[in-house]
N, C-alpha and C. Protein backbone atom coordinates (compact mmCIF):
# COMPACT_ATOMS: atom_id res chain seq x y z
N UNK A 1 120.85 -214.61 19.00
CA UNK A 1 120.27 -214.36 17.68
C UNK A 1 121.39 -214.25 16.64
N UNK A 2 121.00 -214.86 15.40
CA UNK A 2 122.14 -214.88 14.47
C UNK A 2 122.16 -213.26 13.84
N UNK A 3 123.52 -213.15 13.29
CA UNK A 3 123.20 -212.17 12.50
C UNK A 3 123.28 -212.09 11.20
N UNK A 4 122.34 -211.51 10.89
CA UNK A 4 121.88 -211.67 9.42
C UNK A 4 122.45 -210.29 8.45
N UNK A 5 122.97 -209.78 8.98
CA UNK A 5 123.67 -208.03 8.30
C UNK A 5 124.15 -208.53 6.98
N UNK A 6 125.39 -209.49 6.91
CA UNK A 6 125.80 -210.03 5.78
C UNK A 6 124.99 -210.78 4.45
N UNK A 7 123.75 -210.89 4.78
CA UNK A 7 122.89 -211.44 3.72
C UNK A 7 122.68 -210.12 2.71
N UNK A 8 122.36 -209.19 3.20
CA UNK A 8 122.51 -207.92 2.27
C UNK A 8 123.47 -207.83 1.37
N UNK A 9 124.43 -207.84 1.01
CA UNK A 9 125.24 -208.24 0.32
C UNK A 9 125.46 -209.62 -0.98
N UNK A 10 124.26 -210.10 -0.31
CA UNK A 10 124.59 -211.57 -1.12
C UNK A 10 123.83 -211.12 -2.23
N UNK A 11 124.54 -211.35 -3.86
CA UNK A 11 123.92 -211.31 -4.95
C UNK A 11 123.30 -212.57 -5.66
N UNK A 12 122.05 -212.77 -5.39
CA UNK A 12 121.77 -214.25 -6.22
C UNK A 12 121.42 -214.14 -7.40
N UNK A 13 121.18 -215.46 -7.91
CA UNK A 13 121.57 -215.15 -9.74
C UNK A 13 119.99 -214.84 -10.09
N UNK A 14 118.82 -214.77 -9.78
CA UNK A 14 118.37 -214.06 -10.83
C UNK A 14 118.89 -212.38 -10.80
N UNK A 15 119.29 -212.31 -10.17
CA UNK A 15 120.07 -210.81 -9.93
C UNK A 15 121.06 -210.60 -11.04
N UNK A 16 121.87 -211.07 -11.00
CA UNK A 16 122.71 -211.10 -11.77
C UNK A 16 122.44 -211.30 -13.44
N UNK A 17 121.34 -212.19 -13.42
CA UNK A 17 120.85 -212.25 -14.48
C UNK A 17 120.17 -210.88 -15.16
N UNK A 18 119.14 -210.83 -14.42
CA UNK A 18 118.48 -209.18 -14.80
C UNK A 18 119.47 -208.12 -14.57
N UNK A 19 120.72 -207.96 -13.81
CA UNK A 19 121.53 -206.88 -14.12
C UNK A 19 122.31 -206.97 -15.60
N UNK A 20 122.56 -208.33 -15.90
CA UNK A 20 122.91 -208.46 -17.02
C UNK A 20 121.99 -208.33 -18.48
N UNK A 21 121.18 -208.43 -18.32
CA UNK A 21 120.00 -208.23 -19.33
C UNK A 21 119.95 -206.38 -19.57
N UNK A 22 119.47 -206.03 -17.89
CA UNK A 22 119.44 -204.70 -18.55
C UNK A 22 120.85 -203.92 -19.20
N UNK A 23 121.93 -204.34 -18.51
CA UNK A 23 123.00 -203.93 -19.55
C UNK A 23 122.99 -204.11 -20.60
N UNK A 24 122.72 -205.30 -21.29
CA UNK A 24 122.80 -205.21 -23.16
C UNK A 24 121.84 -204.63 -23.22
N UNK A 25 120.67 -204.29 -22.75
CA UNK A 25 119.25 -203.42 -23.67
C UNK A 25 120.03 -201.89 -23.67
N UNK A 26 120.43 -201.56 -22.28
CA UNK A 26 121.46 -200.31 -22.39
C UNK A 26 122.46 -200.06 -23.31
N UNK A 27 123.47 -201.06 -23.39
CA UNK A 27 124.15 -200.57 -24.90
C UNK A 27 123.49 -201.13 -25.89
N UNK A 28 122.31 -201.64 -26.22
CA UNK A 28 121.82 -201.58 -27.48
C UNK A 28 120.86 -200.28 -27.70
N UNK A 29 120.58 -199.63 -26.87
CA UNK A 29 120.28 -198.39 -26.61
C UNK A 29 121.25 -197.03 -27.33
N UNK A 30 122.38 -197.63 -26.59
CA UNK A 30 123.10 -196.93 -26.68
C UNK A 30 124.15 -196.60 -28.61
N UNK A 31 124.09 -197.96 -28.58
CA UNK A 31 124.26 -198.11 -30.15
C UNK A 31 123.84 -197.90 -31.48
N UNK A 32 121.85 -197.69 -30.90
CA UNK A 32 121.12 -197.43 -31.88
C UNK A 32 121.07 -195.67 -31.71
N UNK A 33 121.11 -195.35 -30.91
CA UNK A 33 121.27 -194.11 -30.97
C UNK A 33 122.32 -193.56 -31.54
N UNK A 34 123.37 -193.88 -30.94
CA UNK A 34 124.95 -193.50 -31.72
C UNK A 34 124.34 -193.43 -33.31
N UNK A 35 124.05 -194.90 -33.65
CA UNK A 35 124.13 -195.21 -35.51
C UNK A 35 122.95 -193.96 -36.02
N UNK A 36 121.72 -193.74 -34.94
CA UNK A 36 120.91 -192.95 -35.52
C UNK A 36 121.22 -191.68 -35.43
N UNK A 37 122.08 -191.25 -34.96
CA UNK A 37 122.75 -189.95 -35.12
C UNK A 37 123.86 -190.07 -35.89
N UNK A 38 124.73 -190.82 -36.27
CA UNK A 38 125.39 -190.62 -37.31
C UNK A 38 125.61 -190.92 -38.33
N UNK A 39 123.66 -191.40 -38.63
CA UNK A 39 122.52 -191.63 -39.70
C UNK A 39 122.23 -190.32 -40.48
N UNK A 40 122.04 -189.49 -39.24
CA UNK A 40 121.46 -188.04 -39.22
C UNK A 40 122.65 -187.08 -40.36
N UNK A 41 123.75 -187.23 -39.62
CA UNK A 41 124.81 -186.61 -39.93
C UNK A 41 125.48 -186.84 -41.30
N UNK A 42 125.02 -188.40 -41.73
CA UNK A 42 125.64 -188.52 -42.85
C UNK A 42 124.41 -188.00 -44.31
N UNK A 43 123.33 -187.95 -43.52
CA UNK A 43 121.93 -187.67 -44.81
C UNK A 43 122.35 -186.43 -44.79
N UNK A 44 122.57 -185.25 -43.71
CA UNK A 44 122.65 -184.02 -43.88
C UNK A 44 124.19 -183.89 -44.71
N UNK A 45 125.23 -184.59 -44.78
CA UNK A 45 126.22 -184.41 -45.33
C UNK A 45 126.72 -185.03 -47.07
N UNK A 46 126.90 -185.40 -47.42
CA UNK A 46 127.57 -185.43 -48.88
C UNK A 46 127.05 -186.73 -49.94
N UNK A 47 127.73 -187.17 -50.08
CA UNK A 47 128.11 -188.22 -51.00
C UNK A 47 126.83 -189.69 -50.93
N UNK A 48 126.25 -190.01 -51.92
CA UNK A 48 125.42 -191.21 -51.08
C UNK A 48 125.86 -192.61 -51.46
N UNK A 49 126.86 -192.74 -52.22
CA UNK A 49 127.98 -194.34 -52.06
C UNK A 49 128.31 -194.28 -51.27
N UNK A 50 128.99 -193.48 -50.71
CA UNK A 50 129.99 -193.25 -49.64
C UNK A 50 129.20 -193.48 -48.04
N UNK A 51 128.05 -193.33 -48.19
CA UNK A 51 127.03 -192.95 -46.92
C UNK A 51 125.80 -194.34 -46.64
N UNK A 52 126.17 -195.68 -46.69
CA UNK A 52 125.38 -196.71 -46.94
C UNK A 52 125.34 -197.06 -46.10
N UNK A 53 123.99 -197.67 -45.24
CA UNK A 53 124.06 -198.40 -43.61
C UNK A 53 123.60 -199.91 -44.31
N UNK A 54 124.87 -200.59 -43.67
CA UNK A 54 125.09 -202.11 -44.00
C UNK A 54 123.97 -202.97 -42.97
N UNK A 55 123.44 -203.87 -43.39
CA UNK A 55 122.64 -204.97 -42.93
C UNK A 55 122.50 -206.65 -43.18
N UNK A 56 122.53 -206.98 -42.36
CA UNK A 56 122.47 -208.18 -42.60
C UNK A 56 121.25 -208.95 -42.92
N UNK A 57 120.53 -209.60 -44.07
CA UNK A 57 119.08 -210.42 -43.68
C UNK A 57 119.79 -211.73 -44.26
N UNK A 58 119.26 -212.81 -43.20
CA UNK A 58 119.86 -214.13 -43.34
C UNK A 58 121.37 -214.01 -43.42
N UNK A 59 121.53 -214.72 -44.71
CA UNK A 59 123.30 -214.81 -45.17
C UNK A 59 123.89 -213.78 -45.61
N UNK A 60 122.97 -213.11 -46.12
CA UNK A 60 123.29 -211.85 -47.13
C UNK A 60 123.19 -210.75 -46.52
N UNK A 61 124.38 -210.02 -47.14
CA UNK A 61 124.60 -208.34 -46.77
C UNK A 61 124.04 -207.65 -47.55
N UNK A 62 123.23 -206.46 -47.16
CA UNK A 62 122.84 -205.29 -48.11
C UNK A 62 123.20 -203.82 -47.79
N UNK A 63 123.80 -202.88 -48.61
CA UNK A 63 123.68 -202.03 -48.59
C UNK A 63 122.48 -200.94 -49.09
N UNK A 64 121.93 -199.84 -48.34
CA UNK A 64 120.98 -199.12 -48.39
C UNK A 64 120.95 -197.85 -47.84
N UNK A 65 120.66 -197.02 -49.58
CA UNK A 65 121.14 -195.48 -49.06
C UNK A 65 120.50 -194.69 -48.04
N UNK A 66 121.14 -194.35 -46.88
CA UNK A 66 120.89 -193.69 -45.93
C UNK A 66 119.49 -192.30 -46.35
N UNK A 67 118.96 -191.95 -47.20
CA UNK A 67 118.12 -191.41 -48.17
C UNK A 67 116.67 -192.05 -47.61
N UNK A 68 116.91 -193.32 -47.65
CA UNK A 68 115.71 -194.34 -48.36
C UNK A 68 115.48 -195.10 -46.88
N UNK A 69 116.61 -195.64 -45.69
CA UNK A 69 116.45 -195.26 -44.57
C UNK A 69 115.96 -194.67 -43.72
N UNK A 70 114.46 -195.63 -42.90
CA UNK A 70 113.99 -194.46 -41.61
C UNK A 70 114.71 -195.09 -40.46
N UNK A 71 113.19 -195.24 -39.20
CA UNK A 71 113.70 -195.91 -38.30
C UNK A 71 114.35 -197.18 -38.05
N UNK A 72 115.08 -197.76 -37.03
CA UNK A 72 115.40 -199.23 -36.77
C UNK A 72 114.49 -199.51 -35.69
N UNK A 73 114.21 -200.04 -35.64
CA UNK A 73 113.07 -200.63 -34.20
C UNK A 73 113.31 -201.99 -33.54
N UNK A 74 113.04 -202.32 -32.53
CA UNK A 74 113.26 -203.66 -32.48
C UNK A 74 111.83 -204.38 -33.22
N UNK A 75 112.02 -205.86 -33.57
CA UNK A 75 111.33 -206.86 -34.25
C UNK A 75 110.07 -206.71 -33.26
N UNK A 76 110.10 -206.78 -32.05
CA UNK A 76 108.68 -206.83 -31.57
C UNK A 76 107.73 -207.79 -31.90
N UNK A 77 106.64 -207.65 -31.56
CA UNK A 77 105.23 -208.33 -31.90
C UNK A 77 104.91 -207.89 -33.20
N UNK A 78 104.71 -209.04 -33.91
CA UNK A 78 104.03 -208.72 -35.36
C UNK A 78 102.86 -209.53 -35.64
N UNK A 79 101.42 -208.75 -36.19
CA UNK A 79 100.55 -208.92 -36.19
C UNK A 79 100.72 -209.97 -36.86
N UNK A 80 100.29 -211.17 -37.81
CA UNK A 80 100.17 -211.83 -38.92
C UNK A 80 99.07 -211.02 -39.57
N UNK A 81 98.70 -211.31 -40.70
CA UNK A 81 97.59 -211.21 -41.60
C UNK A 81 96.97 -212.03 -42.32
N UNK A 82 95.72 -212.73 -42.35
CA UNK A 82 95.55 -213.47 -43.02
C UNK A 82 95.38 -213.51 -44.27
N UNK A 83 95.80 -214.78 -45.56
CA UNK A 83 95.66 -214.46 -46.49
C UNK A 83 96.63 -213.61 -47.88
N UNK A 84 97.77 -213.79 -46.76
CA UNK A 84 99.26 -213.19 -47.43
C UNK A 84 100.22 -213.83 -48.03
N UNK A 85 101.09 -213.40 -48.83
CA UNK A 85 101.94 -214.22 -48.84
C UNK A 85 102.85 -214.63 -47.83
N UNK A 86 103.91 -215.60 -47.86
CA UNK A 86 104.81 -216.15 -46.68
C UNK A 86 106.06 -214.86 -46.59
N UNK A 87 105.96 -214.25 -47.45
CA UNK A 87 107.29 -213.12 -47.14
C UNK A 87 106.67 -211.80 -46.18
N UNK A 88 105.15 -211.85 -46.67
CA UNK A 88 104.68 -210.76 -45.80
C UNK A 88 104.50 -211.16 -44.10
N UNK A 89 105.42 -211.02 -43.59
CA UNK A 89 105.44 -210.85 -41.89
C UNK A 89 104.05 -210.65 -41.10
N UNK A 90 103.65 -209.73 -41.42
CA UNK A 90 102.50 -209.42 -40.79
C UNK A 90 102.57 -207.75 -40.16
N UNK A 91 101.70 -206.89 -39.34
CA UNK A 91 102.19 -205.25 -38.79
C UNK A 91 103.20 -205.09 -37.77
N UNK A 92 103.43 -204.08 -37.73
CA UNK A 92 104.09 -204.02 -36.64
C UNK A 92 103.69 -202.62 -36.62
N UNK A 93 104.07 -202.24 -34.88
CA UNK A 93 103.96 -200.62 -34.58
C UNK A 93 105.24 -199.90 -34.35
N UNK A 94 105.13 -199.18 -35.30
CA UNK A 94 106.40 -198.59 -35.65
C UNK A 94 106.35 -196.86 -35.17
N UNK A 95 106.58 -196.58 -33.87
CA UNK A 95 106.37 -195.26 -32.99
C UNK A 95 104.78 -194.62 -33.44
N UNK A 96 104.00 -195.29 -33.45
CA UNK A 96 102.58 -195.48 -33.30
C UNK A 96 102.11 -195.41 -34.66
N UNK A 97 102.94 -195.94 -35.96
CA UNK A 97 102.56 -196.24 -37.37
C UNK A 97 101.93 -197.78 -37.54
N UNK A 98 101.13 -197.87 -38.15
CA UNK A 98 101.45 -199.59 -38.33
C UNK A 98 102.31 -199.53 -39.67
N UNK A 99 103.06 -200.43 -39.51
CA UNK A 99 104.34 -200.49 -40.82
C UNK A 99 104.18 -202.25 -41.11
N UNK A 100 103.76 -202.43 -42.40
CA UNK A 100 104.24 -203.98 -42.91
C UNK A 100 105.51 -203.86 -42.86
N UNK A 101 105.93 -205.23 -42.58
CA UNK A 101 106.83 -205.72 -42.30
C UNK A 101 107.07 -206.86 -43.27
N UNK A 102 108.28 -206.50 -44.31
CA UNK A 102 108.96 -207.70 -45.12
C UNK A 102 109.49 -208.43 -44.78
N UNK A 103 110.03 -209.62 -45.04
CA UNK A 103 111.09 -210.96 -44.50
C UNK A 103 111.79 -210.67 -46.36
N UNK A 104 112.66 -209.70 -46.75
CA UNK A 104 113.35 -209.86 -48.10
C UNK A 104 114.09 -211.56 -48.06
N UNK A 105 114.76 -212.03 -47.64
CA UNK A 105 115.45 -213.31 -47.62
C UNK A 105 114.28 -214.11 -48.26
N UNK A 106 113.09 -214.19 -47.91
CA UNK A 106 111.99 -214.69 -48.94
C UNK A 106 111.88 -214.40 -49.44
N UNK A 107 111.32 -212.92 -50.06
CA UNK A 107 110.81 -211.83 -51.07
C UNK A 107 111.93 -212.54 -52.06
N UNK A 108 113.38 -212.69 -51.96
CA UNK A 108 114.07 -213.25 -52.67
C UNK A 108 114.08 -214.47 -53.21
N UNK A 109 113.63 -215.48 -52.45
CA UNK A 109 113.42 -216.78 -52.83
C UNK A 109 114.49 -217.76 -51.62
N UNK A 110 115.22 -217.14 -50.84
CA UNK A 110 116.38 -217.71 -50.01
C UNK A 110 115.25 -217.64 -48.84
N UNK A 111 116.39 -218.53 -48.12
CA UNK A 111 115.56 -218.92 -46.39
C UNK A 111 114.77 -217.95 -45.85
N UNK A 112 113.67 -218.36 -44.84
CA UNK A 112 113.25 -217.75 -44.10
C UNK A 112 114.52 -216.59 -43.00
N UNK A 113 114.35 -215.87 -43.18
CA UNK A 113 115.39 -214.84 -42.09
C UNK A 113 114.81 -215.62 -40.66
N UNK A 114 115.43 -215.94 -39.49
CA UNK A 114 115.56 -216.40 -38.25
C UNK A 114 114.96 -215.62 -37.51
N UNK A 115 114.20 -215.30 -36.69
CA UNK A 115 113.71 -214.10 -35.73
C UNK A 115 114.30 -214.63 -34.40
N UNK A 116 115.12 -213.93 -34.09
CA UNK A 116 116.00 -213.62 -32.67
C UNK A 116 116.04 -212.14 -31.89
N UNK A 117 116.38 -211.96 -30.84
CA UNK A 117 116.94 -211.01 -30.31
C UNK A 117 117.33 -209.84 -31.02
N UNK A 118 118.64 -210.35 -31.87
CA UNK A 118 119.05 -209.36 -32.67
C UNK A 118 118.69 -208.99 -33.81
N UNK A 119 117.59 -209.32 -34.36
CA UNK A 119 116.61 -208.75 -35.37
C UNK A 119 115.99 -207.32 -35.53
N UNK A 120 115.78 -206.84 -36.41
CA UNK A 120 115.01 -205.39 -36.32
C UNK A 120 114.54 -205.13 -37.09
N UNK A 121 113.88 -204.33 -37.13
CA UNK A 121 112.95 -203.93 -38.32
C UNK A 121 113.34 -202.56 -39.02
N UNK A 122 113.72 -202.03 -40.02
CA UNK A 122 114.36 -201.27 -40.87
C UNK A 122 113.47 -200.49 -41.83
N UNK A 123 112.16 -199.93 -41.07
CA UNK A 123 111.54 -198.97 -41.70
C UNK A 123 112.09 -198.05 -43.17
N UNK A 124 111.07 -197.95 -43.43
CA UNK A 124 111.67 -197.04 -45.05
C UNK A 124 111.48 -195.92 -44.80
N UNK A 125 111.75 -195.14 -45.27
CA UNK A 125 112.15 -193.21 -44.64
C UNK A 125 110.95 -192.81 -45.13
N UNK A 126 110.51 -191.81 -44.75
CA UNK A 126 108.88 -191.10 -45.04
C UNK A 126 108.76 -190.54 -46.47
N UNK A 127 110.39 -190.40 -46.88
CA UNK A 127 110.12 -189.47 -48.03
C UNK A 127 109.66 -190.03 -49.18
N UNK A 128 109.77 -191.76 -49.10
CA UNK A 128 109.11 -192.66 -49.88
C UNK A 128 107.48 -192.68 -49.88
N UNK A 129 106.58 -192.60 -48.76
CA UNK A 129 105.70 -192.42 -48.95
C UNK A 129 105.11 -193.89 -48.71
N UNK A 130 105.55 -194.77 -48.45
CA UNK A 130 105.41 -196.23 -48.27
C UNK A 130 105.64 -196.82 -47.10
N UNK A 131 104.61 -197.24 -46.26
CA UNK A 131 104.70 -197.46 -44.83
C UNK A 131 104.69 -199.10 -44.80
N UNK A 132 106.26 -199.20 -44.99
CA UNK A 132 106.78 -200.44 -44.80
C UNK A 132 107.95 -200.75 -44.15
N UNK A 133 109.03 -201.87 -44.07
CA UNK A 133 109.54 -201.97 -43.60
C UNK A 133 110.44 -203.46 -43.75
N UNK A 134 111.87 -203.53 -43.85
CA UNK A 134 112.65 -205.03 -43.91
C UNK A 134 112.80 -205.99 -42.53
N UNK A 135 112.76 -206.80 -42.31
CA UNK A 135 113.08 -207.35 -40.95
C UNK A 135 114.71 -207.84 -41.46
N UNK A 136 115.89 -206.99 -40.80
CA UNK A 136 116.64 -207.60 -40.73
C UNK A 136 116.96 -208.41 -39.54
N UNK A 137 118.31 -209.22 -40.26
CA UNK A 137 118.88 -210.20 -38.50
C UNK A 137 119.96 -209.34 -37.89
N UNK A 138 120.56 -207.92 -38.45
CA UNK A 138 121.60 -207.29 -37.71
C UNK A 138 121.86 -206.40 -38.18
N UNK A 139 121.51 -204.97 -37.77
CA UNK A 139 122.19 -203.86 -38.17
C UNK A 139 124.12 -203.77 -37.94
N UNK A 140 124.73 -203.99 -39.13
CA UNK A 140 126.29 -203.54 -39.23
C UNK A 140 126.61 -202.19 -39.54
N UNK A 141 125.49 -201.61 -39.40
CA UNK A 141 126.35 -199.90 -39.18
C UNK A 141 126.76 -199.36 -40.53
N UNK A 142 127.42 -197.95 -40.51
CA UNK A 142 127.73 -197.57 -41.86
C UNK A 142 128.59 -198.09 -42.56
N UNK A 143 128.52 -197.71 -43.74
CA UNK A 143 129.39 -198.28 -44.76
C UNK A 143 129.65 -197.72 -45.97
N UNK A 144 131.11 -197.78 -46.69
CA UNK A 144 131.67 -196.36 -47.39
C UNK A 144 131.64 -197.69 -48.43
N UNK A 145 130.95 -197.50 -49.39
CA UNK A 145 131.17 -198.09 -50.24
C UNK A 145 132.13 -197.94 -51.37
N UNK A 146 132.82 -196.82 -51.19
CA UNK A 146 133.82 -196.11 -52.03
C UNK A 146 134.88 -196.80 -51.62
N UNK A 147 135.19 -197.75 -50.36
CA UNK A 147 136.09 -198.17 -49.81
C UNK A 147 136.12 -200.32 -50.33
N UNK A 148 135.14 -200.13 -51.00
CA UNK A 148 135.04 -201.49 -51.55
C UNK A 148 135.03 -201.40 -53.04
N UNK A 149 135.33 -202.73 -53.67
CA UNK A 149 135.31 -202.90 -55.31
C UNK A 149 134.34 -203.08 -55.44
N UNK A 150 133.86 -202.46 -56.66
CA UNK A 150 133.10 -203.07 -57.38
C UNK A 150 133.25 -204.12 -58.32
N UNK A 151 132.41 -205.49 -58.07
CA UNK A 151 132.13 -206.30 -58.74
C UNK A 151 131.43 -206.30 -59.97
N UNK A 152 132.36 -206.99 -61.39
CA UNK A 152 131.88 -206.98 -62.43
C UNK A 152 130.98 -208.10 -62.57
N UNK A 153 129.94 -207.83 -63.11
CA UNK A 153 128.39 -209.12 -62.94
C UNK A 153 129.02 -210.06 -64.17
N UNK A 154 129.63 -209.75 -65.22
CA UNK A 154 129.73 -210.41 -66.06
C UNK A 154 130.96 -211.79 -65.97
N UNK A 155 131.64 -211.43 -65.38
CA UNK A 155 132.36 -212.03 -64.42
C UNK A 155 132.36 -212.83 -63.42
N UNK A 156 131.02 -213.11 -63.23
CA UNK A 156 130.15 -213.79 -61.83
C UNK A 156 129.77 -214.77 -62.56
N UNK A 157 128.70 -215.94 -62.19
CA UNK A 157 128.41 -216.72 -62.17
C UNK A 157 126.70 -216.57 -62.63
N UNK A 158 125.89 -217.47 -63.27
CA UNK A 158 124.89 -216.77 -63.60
C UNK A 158 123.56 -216.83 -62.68
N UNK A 159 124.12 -217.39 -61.97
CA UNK A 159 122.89 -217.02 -60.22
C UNK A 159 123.42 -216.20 -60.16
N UNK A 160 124.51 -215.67 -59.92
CA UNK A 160 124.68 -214.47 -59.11
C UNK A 160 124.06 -212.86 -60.52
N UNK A 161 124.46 -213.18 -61.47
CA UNK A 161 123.64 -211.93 -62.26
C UNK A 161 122.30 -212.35 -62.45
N UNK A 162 121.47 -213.26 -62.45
CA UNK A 162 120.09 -213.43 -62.28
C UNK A 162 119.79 -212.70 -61.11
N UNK A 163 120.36 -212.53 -59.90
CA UNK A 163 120.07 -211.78 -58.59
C UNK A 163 120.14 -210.36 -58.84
N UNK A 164 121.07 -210.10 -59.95
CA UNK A 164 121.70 -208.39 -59.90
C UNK A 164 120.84 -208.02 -60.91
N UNK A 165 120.14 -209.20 -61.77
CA UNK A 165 118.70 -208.57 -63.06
C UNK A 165 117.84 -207.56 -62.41
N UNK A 166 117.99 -207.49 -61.03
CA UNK A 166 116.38 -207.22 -60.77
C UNK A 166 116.85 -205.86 -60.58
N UNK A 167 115.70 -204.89 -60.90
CA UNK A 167 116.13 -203.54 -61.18
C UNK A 167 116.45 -202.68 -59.93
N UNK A 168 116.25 -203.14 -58.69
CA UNK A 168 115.99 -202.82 -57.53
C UNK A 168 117.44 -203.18 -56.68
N UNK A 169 118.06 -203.91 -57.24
CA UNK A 169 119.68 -204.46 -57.03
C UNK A 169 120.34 -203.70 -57.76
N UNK A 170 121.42 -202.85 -57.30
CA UNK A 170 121.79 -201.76 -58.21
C UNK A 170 123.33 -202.22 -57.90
N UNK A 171 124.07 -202.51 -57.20
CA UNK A 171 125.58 -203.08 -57.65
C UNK A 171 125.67 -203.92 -56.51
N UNK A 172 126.88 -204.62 -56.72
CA UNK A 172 127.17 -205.38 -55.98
C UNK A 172 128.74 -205.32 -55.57
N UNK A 173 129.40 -205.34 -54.16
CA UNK A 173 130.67 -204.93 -53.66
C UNK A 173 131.54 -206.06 -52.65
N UNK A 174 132.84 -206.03 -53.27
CA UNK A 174 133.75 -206.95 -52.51
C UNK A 174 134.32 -205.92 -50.93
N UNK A 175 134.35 -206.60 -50.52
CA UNK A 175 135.13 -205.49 -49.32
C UNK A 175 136.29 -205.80 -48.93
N UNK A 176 136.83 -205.26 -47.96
CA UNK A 176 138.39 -205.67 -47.36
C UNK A 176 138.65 -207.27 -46.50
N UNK A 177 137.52 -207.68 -46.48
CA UNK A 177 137.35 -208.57 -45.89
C UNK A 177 136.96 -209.79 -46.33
N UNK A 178 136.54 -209.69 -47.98
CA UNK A 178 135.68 -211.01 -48.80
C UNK A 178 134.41 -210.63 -48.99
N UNK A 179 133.29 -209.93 -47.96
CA UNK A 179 132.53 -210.18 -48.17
C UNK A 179 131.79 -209.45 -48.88
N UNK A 180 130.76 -210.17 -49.42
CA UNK A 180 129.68 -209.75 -50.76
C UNK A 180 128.98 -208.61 -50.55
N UNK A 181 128.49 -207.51 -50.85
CA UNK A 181 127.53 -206.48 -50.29
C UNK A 181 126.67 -206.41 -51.63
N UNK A 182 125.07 -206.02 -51.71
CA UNK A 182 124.20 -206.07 -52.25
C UNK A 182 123.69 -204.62 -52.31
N UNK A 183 123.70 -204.15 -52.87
CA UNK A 183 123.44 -202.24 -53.13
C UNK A 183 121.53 -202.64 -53.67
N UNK A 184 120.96 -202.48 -52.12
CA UNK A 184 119.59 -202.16 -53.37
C UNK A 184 119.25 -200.92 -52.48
N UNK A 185 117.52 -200.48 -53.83
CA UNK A 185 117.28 -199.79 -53.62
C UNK A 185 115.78 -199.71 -53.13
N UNK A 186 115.70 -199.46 -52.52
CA UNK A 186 114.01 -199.18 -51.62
C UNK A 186 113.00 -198.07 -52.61
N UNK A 187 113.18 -197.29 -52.99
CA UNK A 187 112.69 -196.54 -54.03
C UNK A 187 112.19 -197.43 -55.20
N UNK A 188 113.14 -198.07 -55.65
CA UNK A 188 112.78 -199.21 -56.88
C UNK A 188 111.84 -200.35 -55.93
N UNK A 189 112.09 -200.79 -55.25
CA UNK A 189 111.65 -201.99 -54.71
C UNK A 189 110.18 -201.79 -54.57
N UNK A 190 109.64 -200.54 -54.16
CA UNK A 190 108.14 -200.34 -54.06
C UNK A 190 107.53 -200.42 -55.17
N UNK A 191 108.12 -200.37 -56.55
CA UNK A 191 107.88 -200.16 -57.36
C UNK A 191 107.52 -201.20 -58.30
N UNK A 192 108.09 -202.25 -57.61
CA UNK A 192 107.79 -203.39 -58.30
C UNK A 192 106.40 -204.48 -57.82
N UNK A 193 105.62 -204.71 -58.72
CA UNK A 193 104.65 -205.48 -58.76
C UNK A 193 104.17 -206.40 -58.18
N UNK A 194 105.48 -207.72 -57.75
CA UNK A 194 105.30 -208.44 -56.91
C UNK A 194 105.33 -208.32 -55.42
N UNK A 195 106.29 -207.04 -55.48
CA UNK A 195 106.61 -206.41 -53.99
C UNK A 195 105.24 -206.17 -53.44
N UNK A 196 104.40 -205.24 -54.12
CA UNK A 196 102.93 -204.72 -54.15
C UNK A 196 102.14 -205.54 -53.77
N UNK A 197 101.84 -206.92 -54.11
CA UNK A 197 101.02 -207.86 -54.05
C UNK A 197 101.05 -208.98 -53.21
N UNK A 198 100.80 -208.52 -52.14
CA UNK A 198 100.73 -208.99 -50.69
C UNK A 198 100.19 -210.07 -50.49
N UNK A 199 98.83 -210.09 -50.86
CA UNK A 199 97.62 -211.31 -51.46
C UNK A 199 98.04 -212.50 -52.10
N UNK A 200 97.31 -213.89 -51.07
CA UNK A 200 97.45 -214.80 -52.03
C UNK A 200 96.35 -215.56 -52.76
């Protein structure tokens, strides 16, 4: 009889595969927790330039005061709705809320945002009162905006201050690195009319 003892040992690849899978859900676990605790730490602490969690939707970076910030969730299943506009996503369940779900990269007039893996959904904090939510393509974590220039609009190009007109775009920042950051605000953004009007 052969012996077969050594087959125990043998790792085949869907193995390897699903050990590898559950590792990134683990440190993405692990990451969203980290950022949501030192989410926590920075609302309970000081300054709110200084205290901005950076995001990516599509091409564009935004900054958004940790204030105006709830949950991150993953993208998940999203209901559609019929009868909406193309920026409105459709629901999602957001720790047993239903939360609309924006695509801003449209709301703006720029590309559809990509839905991948690394997508999430960027709930608005309760204290707004507005059970909604951004689909970004990548949470980049905090960001000291005190540590970037500010960009003079007048100085820009006039797409780029047609973008900074809107009252809900509150500055705009160079960083150490080139890139552009977009300061809006979620407070203003509900506030506006077209945001409101879901319906087509």
């Amino acid at each position: 009889m052969a012996d077969n003892s050594s087959d125990k040992f043998v790792v085949t690849e869907p193995e390897i595969v699903v050990s590898a899978a559950v590792g990134r859900r683990a440190r993405l676990r692990d990451f969203q927790s980290q950022l949501m605790e030192r989410m926590q730490a920075a609302k309970a602490g000081a300054h709110v330039r200084a205290n901005q969690l950076g995001v990516q939707i599509g091409k564009y970076r935004y900054l958004i005061d940790l204030r105006e910030a709830g949950e991150i969730v993953s993208s998940g299943n999203l209901t559609k709705v019929p009868l909406t506009k193309p920026w409105y996503l459709g629901l999602s369940n957001v720790r047993g809320s239903l939360t609309s779900v924006i695509d801003y990269s449209l709301f703006e007039g720029h590309e559809a945002t990509f839905l991948d893996s690394s997508c999430r959904v960027l709930a608005f904090s309760n204290s707004l009162s507005f059970n909604s939510g951004l689909l970004v393509s990548k949470v980049l974590g905090l960001r000291n905006a005190d540590e970037m220039d500010l960009i003079d609009e007048q100085a820009t190009d006039e797409n780029t201050m047609n973008h900074h007109k809107k009252p809900w775009v509150l500055n705009r920042f160079l960083d150490a690195d080139g890139q552009i950051w977009s300061q809006i605000s979620l407070s203003l953004l509900v506030q506006d009319q077209e945001f409101l009007h879901i319906g087509l």
